[in-house]
N, C-alpha and C. Protein backbone atom coordinates (compact mmCIF):
# COMPACT_ATOMS: atom_id res chain seq x y z
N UNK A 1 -8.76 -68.10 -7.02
CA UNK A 1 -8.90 -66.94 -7.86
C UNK A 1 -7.69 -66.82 -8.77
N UNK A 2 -7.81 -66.25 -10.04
CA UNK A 2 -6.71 -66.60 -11.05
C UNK A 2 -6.96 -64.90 -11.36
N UNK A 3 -5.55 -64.07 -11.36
CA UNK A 3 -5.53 -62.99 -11.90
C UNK A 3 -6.10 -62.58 -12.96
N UNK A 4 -6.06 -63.72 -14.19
CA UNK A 4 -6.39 -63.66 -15.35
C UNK A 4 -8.25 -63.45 -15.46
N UNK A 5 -9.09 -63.86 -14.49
CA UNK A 5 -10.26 -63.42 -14.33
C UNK A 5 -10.10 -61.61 -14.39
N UNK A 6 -9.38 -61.25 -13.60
CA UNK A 6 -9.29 -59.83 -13.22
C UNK A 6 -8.48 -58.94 -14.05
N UNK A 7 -7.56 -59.08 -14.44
CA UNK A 7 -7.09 -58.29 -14.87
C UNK A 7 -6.35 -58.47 -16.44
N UNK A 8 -6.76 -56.82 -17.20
CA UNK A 8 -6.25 -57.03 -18.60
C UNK A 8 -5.75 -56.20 -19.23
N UNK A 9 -4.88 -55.95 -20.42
CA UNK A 9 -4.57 -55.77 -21.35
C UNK A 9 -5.05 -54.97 -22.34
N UNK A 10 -4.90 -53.77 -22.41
CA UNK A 10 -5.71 -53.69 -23.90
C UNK A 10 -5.02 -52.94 -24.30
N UNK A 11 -4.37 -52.49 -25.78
CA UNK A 11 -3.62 -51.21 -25.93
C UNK A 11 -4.61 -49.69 -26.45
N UNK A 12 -6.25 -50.27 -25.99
CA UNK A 12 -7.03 -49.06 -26.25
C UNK A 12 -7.16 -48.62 -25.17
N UNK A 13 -6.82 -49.26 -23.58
CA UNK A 13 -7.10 -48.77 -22.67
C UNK A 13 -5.87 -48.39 -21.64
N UNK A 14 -5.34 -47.34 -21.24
CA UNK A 14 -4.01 -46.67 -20.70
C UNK A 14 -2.75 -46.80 -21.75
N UNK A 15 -2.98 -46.99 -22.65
CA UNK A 15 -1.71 -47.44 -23.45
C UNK A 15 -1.17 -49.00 -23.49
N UNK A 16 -2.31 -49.75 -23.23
CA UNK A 16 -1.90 -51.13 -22.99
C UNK A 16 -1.40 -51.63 -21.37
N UNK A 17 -1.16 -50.40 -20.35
CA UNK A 17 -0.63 -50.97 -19.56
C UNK A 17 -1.77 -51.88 -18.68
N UNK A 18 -1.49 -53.15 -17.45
CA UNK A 18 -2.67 -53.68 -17.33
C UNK A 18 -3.62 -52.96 -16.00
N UNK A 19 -4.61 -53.45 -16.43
CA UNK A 19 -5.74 -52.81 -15.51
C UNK A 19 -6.78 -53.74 -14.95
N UNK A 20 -7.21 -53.51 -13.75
CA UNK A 20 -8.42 -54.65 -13.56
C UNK A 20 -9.63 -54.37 -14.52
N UNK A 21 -10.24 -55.27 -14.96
CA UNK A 21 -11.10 -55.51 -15.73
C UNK A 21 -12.33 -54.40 -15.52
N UNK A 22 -12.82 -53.46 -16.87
CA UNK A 22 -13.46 -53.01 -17.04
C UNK A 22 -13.43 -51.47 -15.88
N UNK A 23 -12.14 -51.25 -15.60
CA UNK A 23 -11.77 -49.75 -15.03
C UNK A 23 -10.77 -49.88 -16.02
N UNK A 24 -10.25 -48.31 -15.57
CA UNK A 24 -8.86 -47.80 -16.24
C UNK A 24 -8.22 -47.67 -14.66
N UNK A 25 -8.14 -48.30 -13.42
CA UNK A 25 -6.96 -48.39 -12.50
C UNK A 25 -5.91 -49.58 -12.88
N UNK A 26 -5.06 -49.19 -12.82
CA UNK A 26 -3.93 -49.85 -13.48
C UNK A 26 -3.43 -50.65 -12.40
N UNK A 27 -2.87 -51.73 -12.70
CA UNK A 27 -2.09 -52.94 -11.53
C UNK A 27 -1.02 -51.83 -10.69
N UNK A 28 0.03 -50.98 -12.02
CA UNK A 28 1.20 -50.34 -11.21
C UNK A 28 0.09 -49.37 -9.82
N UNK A 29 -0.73 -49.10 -10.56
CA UNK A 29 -1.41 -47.68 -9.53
C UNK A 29 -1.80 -48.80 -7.74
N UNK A 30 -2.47 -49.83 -8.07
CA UNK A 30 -2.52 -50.71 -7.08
C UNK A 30 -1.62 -51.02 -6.04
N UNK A 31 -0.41 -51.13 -6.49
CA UNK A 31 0.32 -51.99 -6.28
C UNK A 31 1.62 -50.61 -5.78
N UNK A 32 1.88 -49.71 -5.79
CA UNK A 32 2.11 -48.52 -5.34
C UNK A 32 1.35 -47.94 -4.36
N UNK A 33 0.23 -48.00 -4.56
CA UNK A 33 -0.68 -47.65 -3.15
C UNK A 33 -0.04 -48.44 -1.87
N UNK A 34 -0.07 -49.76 -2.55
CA UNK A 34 0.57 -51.03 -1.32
C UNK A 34 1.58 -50.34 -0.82
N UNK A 35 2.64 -50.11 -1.60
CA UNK A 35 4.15 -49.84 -1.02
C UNK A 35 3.95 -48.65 -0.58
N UNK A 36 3.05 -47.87 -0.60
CA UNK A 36 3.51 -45.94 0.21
C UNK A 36 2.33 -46.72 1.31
N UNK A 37 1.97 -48.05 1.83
CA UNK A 37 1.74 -48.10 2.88
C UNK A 37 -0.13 -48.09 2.93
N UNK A 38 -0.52 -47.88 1.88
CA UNK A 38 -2.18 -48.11 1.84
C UNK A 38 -2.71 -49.69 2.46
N UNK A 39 -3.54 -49.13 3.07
CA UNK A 39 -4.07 -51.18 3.24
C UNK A 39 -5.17 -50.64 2.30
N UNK A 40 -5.49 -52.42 2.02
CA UNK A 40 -6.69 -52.92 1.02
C UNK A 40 -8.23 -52.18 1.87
N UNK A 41 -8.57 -51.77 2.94
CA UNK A 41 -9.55 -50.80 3.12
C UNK A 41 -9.68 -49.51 2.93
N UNK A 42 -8.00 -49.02 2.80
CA UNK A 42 -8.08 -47.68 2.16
C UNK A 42 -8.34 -47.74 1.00
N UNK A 43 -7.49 -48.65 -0.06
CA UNK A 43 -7.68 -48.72 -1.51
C UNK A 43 -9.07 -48.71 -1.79
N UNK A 44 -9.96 -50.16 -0.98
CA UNK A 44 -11.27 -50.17 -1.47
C UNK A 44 -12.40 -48.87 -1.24
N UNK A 45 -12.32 -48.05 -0.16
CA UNK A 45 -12.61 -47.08 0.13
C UNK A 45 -12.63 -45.89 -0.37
N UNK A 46 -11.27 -45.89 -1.32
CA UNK A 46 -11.06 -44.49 -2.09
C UNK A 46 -11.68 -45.30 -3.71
N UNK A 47 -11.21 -46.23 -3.94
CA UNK A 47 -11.83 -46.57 -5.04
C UNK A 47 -13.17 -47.84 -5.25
N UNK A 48 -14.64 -47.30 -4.78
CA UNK A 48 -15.21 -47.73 -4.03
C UNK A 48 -15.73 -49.12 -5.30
N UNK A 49 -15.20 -48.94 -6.76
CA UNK A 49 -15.53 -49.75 -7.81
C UNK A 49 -14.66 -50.98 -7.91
N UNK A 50 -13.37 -51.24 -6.84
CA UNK A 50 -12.66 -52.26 -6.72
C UNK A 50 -12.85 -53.12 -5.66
N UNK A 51 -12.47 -54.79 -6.01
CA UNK A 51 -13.16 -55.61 -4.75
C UNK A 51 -11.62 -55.85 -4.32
N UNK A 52 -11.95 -56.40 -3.18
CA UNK A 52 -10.90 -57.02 -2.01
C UNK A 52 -10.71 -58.39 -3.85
N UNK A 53 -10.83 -58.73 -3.87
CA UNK A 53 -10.39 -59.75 -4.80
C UNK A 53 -9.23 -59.08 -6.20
N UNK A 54 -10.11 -57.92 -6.65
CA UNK A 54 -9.13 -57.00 -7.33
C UNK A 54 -7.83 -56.38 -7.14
N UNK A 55 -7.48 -56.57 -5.74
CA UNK A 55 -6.59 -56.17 -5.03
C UNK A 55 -5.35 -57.15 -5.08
N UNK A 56 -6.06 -58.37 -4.67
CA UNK A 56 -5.47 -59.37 -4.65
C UNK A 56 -4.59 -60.09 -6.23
N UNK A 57 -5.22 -59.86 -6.65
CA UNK A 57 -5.36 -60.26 -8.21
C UNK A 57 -4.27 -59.23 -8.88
N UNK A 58 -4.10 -57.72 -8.64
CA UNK A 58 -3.12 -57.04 -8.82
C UNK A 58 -1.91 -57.29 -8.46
N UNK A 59 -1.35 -57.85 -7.41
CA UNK A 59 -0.18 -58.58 -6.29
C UNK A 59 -0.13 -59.68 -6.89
N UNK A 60 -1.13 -60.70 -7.49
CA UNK A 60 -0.35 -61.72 -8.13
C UNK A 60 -0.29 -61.92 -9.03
N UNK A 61 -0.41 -60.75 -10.08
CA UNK A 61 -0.13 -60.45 -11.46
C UNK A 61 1.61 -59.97 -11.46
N UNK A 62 1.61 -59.18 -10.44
CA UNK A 62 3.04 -58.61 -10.15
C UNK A 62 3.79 -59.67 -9.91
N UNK A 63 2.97 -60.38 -9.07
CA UNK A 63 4.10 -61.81 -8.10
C UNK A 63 4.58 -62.44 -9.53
N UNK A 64 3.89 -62.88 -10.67
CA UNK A 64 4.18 -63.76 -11.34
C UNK A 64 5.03 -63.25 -12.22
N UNK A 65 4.98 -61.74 -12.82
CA UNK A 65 5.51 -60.94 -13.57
C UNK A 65 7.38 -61.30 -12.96
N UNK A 66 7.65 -60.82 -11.50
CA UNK A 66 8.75 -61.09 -10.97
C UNK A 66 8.93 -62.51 -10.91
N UNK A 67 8.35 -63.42 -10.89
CA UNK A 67 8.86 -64.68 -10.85
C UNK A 67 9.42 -65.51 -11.70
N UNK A 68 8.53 -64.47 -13.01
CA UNK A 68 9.12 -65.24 -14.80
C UNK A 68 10.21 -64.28 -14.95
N UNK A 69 10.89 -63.11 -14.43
CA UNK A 69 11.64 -62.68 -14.71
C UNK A 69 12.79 -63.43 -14.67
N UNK A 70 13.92 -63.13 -16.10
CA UNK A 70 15.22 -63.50 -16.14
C UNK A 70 16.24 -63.01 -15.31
N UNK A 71 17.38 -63.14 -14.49
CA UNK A 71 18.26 -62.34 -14.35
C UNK A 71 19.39 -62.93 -14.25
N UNK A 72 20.61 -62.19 -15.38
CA UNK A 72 21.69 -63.00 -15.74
C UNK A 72 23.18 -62.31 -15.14
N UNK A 73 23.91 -63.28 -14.38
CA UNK A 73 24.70 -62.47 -13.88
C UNK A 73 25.61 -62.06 -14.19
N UNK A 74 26.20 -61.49 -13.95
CA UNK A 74 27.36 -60.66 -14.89
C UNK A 74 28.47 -61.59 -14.37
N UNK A 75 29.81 -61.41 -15.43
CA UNK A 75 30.85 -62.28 -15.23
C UNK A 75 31.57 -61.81 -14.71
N UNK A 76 32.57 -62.36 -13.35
CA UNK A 76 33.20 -62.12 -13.09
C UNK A 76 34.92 -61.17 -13.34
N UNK A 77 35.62 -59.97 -13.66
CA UNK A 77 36.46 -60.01 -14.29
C UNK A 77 37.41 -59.54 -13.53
């Protein structure tokens, strides 16, 4: 499964931020549920229009987001 099936972009839809395909739930909204401790049966449960795959697909949109990130270290002085 490739995120890019799932999830997109649009700046007509939330302001551009990304969303799984064809909702307005946003990756951050996903992916915050995770961290205050939601499992993927609560998520799918409260939002009964998202799949266990959508879930997934949110986490490795993030994963990759942090992985292309730069971080430069500051110099020693």
């Amino acid at each position: 499964m490739s995120w890019q099936d799932r999830i997109v972009v649009d700046p007509k839809v939330l302001t551009g931020k990304p969303v799984v395909r064809g909702t307005r739930i946003s990756v951050e909204l996903v992916v915050d549920l995770l961290a205050a401790g939601w499992s993927h049966a609560q998520i799918l449960t409260s939002y009964p229009h998202l799949t266990e795959e959508d879930v997934r697909a949110c986490l490795s949109y993030a994963s990759e987001l942090l992985r292309e990130e730069q971080v430069f270290p500051l110099k020693a002085t």
